[in-house]
Protein backbone atom coordinates (compact mmCIF):
# COMPACT_ATOMS: atom_id res chain seq x y z
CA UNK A 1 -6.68 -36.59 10.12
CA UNK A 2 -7.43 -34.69 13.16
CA UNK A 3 -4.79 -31.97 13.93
CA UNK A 4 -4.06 -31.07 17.69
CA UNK A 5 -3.49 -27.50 17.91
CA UNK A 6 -2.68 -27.11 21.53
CA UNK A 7 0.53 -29.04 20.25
CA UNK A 8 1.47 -27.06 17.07
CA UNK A 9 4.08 -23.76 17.51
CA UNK A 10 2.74 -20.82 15.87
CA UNK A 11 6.36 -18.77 15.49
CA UNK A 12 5.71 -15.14 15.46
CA UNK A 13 8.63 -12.60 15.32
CA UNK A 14 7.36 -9.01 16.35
CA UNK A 15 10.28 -7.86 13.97
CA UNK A 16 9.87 -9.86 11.12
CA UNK A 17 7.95 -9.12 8.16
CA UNK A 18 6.33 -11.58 6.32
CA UNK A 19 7.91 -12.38 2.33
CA UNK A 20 4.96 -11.56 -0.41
CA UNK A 21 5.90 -12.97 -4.10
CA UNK A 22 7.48 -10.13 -5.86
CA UNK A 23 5.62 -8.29 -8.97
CA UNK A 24 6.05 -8.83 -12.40
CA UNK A 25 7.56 -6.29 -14.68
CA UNK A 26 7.46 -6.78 -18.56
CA UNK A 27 10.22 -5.02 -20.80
CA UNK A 28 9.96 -4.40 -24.67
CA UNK A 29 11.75 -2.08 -26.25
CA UNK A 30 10.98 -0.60 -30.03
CA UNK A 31 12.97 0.77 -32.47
CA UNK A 32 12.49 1.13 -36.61
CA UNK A 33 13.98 -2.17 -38.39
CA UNK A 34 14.73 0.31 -41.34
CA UNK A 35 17.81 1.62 -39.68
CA UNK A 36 19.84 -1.25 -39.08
CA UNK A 37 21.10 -1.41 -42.55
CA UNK A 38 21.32 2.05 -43.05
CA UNK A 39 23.67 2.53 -40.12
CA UNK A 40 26.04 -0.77 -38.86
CA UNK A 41 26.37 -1.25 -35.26
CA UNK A 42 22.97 0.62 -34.16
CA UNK A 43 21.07 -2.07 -33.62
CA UNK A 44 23.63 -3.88 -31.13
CA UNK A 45 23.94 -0.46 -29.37
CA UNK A 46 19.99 -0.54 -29.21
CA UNK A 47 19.76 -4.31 -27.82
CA UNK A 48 22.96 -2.48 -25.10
CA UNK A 49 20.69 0.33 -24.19
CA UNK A 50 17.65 -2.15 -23.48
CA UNK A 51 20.04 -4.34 -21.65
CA UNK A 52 21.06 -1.39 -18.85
CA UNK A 53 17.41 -0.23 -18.74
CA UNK A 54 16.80 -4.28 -17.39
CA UNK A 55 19.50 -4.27 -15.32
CA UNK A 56 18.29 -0.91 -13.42
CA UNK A 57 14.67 -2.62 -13.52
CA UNK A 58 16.10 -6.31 -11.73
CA UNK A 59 17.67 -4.03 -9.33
CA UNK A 60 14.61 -3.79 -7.62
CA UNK A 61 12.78 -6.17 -6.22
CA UNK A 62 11.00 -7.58 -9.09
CA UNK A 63 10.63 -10.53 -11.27
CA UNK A 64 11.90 -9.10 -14.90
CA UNK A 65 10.55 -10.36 -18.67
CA UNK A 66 12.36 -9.22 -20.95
CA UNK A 67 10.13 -9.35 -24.88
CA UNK A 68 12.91 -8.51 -26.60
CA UNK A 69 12.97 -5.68 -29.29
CA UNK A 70 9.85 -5.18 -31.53
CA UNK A 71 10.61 -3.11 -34.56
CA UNK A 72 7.81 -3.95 -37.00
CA UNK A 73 4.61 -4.39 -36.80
CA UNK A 74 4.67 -8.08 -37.54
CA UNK A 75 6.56 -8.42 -34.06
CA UNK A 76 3.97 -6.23 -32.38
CA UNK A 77 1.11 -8.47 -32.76
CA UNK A 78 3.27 -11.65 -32.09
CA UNK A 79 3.85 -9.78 -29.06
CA UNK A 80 0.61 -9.18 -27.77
CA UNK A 81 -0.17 -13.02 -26.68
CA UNK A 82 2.80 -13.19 -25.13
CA UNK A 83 2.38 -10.35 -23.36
CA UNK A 84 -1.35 -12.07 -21.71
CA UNK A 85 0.06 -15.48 -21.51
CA UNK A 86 2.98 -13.65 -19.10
CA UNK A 87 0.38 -12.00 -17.05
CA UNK A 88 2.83 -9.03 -16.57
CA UNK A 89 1.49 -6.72 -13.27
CA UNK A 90 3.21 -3.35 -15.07
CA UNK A 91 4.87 -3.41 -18.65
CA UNK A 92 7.77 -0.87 -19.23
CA UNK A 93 8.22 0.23 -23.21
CA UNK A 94 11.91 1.11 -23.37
CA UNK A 95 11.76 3.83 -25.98
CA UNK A 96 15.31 3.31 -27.91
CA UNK A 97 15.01 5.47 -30.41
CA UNK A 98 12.48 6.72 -33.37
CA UNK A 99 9.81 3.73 -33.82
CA UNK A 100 6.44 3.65 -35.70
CA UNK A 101 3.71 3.64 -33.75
CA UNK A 102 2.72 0.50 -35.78
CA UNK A 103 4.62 -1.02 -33.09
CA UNK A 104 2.83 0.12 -30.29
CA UNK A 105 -0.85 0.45 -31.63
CA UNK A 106 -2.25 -2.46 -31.64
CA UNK A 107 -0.41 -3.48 -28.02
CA UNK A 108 -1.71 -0.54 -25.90
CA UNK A 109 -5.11 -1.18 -28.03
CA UNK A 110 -4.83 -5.03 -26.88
CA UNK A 111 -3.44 -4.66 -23.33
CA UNK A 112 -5.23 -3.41 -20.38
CA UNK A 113 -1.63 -4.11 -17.82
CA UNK A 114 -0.32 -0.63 -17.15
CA UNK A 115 1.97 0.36 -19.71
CA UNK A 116 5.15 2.92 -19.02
CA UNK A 117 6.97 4.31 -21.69
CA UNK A 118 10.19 5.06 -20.75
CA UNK A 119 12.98 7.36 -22.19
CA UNK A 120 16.37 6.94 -21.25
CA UNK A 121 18.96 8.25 -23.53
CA UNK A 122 22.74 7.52 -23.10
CA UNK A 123 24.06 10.39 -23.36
CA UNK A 124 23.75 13.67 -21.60
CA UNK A 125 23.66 15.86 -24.53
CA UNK A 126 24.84 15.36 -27.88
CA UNK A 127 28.62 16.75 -28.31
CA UNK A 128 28.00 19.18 -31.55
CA UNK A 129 31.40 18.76 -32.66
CA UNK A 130 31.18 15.34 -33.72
CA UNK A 131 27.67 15.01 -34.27
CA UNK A 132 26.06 12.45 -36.62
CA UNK A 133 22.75 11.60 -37.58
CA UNK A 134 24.00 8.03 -35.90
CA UNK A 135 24.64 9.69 -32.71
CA UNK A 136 21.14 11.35 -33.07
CA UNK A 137 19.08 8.48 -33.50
CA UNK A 138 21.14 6.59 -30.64
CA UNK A 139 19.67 9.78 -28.21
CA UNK A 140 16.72 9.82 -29.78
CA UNK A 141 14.47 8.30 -27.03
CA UNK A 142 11.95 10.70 -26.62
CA UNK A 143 11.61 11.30 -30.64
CA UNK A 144 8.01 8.71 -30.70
CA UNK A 145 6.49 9.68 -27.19
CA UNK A 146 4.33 12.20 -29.03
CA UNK A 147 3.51 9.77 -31.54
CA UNK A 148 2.90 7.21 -28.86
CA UNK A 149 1.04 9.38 -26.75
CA UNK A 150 -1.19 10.34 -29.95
CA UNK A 151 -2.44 7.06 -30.73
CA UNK A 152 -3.23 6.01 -27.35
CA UNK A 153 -5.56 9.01 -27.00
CA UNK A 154 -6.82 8.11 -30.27
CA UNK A 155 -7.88 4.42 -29.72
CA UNK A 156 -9.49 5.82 -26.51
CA UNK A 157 -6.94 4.59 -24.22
CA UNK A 158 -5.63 6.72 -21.45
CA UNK A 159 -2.00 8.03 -22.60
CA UNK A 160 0.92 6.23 -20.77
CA UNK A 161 2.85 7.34 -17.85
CA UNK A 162 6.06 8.16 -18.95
CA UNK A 163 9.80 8.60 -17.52
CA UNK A 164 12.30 10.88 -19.47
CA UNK A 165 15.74 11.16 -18.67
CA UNK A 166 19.35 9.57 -19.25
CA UNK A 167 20.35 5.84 -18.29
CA UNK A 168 23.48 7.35 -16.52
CA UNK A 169 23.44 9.25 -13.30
CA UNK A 170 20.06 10.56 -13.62
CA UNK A 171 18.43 9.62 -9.93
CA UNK A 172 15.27 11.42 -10.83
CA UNK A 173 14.79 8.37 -13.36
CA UNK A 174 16.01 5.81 -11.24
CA UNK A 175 13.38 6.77 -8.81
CA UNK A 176 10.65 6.82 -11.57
CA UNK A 177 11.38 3.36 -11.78
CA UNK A 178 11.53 2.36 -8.16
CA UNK A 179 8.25 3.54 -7.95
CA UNK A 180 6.67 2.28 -10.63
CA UNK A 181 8.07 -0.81 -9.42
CA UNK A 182 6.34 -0.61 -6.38
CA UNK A 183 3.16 0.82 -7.92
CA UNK A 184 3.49 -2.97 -9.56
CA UNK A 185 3.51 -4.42 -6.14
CA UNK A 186 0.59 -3.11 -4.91
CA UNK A 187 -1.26 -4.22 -8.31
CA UNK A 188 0.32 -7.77 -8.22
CA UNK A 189 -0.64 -8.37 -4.55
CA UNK A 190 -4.26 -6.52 -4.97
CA UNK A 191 -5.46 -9.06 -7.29
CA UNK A 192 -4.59 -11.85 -5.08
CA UNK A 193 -5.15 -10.86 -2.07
CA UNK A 194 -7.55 -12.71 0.73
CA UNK A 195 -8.91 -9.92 2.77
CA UNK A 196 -11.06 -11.79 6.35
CA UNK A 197 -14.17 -9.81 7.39
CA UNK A 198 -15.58 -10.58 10.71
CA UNK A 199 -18.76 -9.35 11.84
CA UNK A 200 -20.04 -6.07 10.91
CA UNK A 201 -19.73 -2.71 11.30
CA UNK A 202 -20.89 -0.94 14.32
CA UNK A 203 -24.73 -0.41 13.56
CA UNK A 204 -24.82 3.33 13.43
CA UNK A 205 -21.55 3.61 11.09
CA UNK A 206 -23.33 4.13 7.59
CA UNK A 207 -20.14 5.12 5.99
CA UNK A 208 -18.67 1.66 6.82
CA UNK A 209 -20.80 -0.75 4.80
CA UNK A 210 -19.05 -1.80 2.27
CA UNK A 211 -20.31 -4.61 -0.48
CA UNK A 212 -17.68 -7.07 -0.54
CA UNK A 213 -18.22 -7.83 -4.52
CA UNK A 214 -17.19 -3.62 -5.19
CA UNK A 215 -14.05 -5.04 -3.86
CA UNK A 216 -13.42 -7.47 -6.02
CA UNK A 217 -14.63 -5.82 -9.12
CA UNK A 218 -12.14 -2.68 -8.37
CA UNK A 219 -8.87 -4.52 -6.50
CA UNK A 220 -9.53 -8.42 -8.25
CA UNK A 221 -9.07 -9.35 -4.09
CA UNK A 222 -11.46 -12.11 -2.73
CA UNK A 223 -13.22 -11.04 0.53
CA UNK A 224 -13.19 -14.42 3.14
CA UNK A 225 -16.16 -13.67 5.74
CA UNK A 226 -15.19 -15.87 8.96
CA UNK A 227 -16.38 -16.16 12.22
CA UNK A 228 -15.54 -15.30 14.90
CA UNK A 229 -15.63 -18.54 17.24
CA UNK A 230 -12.37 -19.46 14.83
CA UNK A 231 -10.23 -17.61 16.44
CA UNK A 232 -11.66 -18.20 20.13
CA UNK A 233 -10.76 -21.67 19.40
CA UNK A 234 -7.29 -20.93 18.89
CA UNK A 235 -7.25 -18.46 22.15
CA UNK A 236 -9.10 -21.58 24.06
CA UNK A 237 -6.15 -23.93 22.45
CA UNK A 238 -2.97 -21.73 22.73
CA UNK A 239 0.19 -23.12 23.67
CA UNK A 240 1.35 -22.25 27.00
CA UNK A 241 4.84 -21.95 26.44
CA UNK A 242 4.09 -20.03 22.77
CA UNK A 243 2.02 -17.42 25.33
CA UNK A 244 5.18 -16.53 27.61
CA UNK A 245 7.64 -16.28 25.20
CA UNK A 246 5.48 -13.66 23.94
CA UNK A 247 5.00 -11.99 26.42
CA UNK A 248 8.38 -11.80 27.45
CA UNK A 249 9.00 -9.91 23.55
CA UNK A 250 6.17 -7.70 24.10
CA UNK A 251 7.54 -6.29 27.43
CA UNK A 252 10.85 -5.80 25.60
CA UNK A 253 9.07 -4.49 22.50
CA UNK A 254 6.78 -1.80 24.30
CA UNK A 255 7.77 0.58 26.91
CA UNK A 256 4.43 0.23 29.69
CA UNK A 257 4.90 3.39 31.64
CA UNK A 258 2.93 4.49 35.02
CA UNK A 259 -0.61 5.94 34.53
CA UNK A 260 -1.00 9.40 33.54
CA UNK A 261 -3.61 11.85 33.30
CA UNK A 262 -6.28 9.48 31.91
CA UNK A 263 -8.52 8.30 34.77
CA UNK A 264 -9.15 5.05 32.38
CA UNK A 265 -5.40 4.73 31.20
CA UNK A 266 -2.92 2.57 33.72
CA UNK A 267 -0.23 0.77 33.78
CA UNK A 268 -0.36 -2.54 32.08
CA UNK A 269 -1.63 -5.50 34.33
CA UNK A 270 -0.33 -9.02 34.62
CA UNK A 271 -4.03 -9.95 33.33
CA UNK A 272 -4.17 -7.85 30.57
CA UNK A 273 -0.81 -9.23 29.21
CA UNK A 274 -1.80 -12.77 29.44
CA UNK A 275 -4.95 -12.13 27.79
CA UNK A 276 -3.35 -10.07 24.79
CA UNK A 277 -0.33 -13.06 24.09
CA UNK A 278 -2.80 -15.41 24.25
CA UNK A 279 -5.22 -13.36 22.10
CA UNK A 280 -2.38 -12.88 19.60
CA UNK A 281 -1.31 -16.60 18.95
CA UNK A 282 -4.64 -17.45 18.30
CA UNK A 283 -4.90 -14.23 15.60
CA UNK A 284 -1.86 -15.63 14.24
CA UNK A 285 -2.81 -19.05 13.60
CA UNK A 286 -6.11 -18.17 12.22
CA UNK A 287 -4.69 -15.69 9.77
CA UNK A 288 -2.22 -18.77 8.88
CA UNK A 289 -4.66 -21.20 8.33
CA UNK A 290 -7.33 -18.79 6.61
CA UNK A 291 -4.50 -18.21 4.31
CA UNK A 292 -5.15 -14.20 4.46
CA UNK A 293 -3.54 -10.79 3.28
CA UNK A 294 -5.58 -8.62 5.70
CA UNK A 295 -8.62 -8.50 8.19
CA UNK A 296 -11.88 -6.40 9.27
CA UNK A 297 -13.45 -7.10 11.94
CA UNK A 298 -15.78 -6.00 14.76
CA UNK A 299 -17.71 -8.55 17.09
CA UNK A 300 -19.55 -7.74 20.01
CA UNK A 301 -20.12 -11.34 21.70
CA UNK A 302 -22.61 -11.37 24.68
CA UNK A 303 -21.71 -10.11 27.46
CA UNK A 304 -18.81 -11.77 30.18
CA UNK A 305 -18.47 -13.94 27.62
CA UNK A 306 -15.40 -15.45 26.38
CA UNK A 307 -15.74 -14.30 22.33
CA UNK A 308 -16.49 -10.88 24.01
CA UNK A 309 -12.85 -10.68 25.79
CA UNK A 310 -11.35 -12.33 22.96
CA UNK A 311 -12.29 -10.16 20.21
CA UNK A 312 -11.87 -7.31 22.40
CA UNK A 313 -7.88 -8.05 23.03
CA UNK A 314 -6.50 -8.31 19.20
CA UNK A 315 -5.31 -4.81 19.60
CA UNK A 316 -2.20 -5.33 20.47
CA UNK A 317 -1.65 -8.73 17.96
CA UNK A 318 -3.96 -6.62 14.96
CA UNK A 319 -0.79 -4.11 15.44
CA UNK A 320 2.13 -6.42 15.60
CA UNK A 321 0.60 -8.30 12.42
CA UNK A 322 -0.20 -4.45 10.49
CA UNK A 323 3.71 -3.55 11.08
CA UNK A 324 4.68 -6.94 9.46
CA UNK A 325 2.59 -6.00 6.62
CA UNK A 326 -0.53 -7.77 7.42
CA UNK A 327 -2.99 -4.54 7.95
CA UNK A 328 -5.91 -5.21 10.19
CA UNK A 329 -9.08 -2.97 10.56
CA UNK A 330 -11.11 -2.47 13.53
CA UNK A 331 -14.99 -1.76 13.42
CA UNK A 332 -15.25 -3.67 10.40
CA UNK A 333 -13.89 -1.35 8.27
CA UNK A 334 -12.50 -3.26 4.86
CA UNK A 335 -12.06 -0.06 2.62
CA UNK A 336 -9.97 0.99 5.11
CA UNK A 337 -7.92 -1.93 5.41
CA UNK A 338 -7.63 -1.56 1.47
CA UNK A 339 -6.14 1.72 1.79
CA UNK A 340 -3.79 0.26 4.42
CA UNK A 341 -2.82 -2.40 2.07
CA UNK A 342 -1.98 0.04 -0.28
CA UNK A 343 0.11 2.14 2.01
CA UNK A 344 1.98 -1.09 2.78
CA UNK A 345 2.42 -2.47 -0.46
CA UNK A 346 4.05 0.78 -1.40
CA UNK A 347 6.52 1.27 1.75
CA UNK A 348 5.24 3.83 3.26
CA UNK A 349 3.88 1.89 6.63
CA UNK A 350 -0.48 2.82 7.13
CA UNK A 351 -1.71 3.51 10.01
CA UNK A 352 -5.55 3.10 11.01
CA UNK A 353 -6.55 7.11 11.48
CA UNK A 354 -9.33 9.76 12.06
CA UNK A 355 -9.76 13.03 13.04
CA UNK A 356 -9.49 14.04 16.87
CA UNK A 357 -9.72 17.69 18.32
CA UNK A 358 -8.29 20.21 16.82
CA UNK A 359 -5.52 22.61 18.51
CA UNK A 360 -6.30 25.60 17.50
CA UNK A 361 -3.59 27.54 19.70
CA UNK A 362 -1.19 25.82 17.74
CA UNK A 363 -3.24 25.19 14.28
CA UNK A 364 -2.71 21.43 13.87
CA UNK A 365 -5.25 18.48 14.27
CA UNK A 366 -4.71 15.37 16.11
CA UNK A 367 -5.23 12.02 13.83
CA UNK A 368 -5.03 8.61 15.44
CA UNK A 369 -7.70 5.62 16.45
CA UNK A 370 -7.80 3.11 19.26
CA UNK A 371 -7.19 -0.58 17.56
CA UNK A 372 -4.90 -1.53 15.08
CA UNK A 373 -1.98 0.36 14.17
CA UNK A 374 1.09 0.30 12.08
CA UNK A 375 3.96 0.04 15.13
CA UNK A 376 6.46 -0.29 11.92
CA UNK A 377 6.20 3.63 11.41
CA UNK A 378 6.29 4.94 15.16
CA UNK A 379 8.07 7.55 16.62
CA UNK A 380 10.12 5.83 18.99
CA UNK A 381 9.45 3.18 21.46
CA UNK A 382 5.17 2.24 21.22
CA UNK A 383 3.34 2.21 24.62
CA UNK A 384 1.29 0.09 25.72
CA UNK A 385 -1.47 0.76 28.94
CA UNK A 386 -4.22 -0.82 30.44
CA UNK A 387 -7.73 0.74 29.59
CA UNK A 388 -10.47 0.26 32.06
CA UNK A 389 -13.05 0.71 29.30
CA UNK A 390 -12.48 1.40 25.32
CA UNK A 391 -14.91 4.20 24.25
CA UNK A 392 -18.06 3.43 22.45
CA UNK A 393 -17.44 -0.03 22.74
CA UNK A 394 -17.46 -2.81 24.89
CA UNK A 395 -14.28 -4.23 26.55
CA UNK A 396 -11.28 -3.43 28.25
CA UNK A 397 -7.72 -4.66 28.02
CA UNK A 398 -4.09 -3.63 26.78
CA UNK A 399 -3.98 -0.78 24.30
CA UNK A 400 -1.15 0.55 21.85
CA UNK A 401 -0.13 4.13 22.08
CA UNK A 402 1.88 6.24 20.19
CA UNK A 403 2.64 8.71 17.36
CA UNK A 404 3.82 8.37 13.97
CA UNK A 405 7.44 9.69 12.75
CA UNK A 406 8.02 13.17 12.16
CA UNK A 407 8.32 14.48 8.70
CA UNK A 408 6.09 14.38 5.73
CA UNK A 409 3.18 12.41 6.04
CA UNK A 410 -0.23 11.00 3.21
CA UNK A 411 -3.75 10.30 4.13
CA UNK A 412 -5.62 8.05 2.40
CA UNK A 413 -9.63 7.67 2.15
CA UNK A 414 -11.84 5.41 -0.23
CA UNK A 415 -15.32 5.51 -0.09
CA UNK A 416 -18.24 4.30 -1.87
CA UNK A 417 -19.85 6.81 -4.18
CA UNK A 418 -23.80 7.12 -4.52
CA UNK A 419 -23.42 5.09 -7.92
CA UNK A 420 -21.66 2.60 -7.09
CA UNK A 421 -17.99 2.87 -7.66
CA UNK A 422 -15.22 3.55 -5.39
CA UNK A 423 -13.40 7.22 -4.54
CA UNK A 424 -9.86 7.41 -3.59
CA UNK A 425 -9.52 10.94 -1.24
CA UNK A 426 -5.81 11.82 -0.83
CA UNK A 427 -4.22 14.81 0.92
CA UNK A 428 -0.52 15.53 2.24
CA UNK A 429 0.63 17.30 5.52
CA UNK A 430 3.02 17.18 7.96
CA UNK A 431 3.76 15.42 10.93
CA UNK A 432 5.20 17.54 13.91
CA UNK A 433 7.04 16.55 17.25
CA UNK A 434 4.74 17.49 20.57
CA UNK A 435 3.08 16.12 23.48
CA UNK A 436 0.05 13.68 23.01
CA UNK A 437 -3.18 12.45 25.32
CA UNK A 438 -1.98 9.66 27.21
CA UNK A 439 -4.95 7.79 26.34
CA UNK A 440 -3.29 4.26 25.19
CA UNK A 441 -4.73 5.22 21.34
CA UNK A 442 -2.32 6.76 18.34
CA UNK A 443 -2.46 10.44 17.76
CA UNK A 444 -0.17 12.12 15.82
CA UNK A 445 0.55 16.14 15.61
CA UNK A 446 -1.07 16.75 11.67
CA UNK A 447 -0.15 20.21 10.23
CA UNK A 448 -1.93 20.87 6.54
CA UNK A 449 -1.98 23.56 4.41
CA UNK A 450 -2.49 26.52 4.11
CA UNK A 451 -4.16 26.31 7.68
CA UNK A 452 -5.92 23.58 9.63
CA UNK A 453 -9.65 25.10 9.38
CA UNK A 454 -9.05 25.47 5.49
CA UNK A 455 -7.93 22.11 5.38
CA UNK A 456 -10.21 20.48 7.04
CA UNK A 457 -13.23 22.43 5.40
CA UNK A 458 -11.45 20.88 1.81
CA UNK A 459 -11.35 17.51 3.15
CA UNK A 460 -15.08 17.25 4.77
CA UNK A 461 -16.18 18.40 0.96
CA UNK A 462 -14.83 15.45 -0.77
CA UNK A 463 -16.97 12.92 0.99
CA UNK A 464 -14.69 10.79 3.09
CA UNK A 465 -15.02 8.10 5.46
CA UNK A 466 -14.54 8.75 8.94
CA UNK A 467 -11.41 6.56 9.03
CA UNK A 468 -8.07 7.01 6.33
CA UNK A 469 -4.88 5.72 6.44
CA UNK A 470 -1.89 7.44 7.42
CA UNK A 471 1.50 6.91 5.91
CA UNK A 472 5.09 8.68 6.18
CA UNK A 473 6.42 10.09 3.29
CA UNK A 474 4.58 12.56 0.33
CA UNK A 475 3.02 10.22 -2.25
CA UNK A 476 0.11 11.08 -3.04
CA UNK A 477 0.79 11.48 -6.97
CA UNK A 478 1.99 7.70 -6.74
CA UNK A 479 -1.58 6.50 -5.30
CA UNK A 480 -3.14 8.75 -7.91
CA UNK A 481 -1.39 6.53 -10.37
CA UNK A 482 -2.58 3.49 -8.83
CA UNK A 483 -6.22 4.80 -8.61
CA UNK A 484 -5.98 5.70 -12.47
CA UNK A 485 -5.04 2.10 -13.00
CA UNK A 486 -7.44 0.46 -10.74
CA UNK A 487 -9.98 2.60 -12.15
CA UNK A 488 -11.09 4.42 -9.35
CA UNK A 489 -11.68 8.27 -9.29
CA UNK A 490 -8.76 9.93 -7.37
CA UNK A 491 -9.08 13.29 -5.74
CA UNK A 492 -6.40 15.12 -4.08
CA UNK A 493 -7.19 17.32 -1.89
CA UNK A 494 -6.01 20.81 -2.14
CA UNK A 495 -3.29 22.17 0.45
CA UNK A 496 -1.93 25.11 -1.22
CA UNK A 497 -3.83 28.95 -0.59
């Protein structure tokens, strides 16, 4: 059956993000069965222990299994086909007191999921004056985690990631677990994910080829190569009534101020509008029907020609679909867009970025791009201008301008290494209020340590691509935990003297 799209709504909300299916988080907690008839009532305090670590766990947004308590090593390897059939994205060990390591050996041996062993005692501290060896072995979380950590090393496993604390009032813990809950995300919606490539990286970018079966092999994601006439088709076919309602949110979603000192910057035309609504219902329905995560893309067309001013005008959709947590990559850059899925995944917005000049008056460096951009992380209202001409390469049309939030701020660059195998290239500044080029492309104030020159110098050395992501916040310890699980090589880059 034929399908008239000229006729179907495409609803887009510049607000809303889209809904992803929440991660998976397996629970197991192990103990040593000889206790329980040595001392009555530990186990049902154990199985109320493992119950509050759950409900701080489901309090995120997660889908929780719960395996129960394994204290012998019978129960361990009933557990471990559970464990695969569940498909778990991140398994939490709930460490409630001394266990064997019989009951953990021949899981972390067995399972490749990310395990977490986590050590929450009840209590505070032990009050001495009515201490018991009960009221020891109900505190005694962290008693195995040697043990634990021993045996992984010793079956050639990397040792766990653990979290040590209390279960009450300890928000150091509970934010252990909120991020290895969203470390889960990112692996849950990694190995599902449908990345779109379009065309190809400009021809002299060297640094941008990427082979689409690395990606798989490291992130499980499936690469869909599309063309580019797909979403012409939709521009060609947009609904007219769809387009103005647009643009009406776009005028009340950007601020489009009066030219400024860029002789190729102006104020946003009638003409450039239409073209960029139009352009955007068409990127729209093609990422709906493609059924994808992300997009890369970079297509010339011939020139006048209608795939030309097309593919030339997703800016401003590529940025209202990145804030909604669809990230979208110019000049065909997919490890990028991988590092902005990452960045998104985790909460922390990613923002398409490279290096511009330098201020060295005021020792920071100015990081932005033209294209796509995460408007979800902007520092106040985003601007967009008309550009006469988008440098080094063809077009014109509306552009989005501004600068991300002030405050803390992580970069993130993977590359392809000269054997074959992907790099993750982290590093953490700061991003500072100040005036920026009125050029209708992001650029944020960066300030690294211990001064930009140094910084920079550190960075260059590592072997990045020209373009990284940019996120708010400091986490550059949580993507080294996601690199160590992908198995990619992680290397943050130094920012101290």
């Amino acid at each position: 059956m034929s399908t008239d799209h000229s006729k179907q709504q495409v609803h887009f909300s510049i607000s809303h993000r889209q809904s992803h299916a929440p991660a998976r988080i397996g629970v197991f907690g192990v103990a040593y069965h000889k206790y329980w008839a040595q001392f009555e009532g530990l186990l049902d305090d154990m199985y109320k222990k493992q119950q509050l670590l759950i409900k701080k766990i489901k309090s995120q947004p997660v889908e929780v299994i719960d395996f129960g308590l394994i204290d012998t090593v019978q129960k361990a390897y009933e557990l471990v086909p559970k464990l695969k059939a569940a498909g778990p994205d991140l398994i939490f060990c709930d460490m409630l007191t001394y266990a064997t390591s019989s009951t953990f050996g021949i899981i972390i041996k067995s399972i490749d999921t990310p395990i977490v062993l986590v050590a929450l005692q009840p209590d505070k501290a032990m009050d001495y004056t009515r201490a018991s060896t009960y009221l020891q072995l109900y505190n005694d979380d962290i008693c195995s985690l040697p043990e634990f950590a021993g045996v992984a090393a010793r079956m050639g496993k990397p040792v766990p990631e653990m979290i040590i604390g209390t279960l009450q009032d300890d928000a150091a813990a509970d934010e252990k677990i909120a991020e290895y809950c969203r470390i889960a995300k990112v692996l849950h919606d990694l190995k599902t994910a449908r990345i779109g490539h379009i065309g190809h990286p400009i021809e002299a970018m060297l640094d941008m080829h990427t082979d689409a079966t690395l990606l798989t092999t490291f992130f499980g994601a499936h690469i869909v190569q599309c063309e580019a006439h797909e979403i012409v088709s939709g521009y060609e076919n947009a609904n007219a009534g769809e387009v103005a309602l647009l643009k009406e949110d776009i005028l009340g979603f950007f601020d489009t101020p009066d030219p400024s000192s860029d002789p190729i910057a102006e104020k946003l035309n009638e003409a450039d509008l239409e073209t960029a609504a139009r352009a955007t219902v068409a990127l729209q329905r093609f990422v709906q029907e493609k059924e994808l995560d992300g997009l890369a893309y970079y297509y010339e067309g011939a020139a006048n020609s209608l795939e030309r001013l097309v593919m030339s005008n997703l800016i401003v959709g590529n940025s209202l679909l990145t804030s909604r947590g669809f990230p979208m990559c110019g000049e065909s850059d997919l490890k990028t867009c991988f590092a902005l899925f990452i960045m998104d995944r985790l909460g922390i917005g990613g923002s398409f970025a490279e290096f511009h000049p330098v201020d060295f008056n005021e020792g920071f460096v100015l990081v932005g791009h033209d294209g796509p951009h995460n408007i979800a992380i902007a520092d106040g209202k985003p601007v967009l201008r008309s550009l006469k001409k988008y440098h080094g390469k063809y077009g014109s049309g509306a552009s989005v301008e501004f600068k991300i939030k002030e405050g803390p701020i992580t970069m993130l660059s993977i590359n392809a290494t000269y054997n074959g195998k992907l790099r993750f290239i982290i590093a953490e500044g700061t991003s500072v209020a100040g005036p920026i080029p009125p050029t209708g492309n992001t650029n944020t104030r960066g300030f690294f340590k211990p001064d930009v020159r140094t910084f920079l110098y550190r960075w260059m050395k590592e072997g990045p691509t020209h373009h990284f992501a940019l996120g708010v916040g400091h986490h550059a310890s949580t993507i080294q935990k996601i690199g160590q699980y992908l198995n990619v090589e992680t290397v943050l880059v130094q920012t101290g003297e």
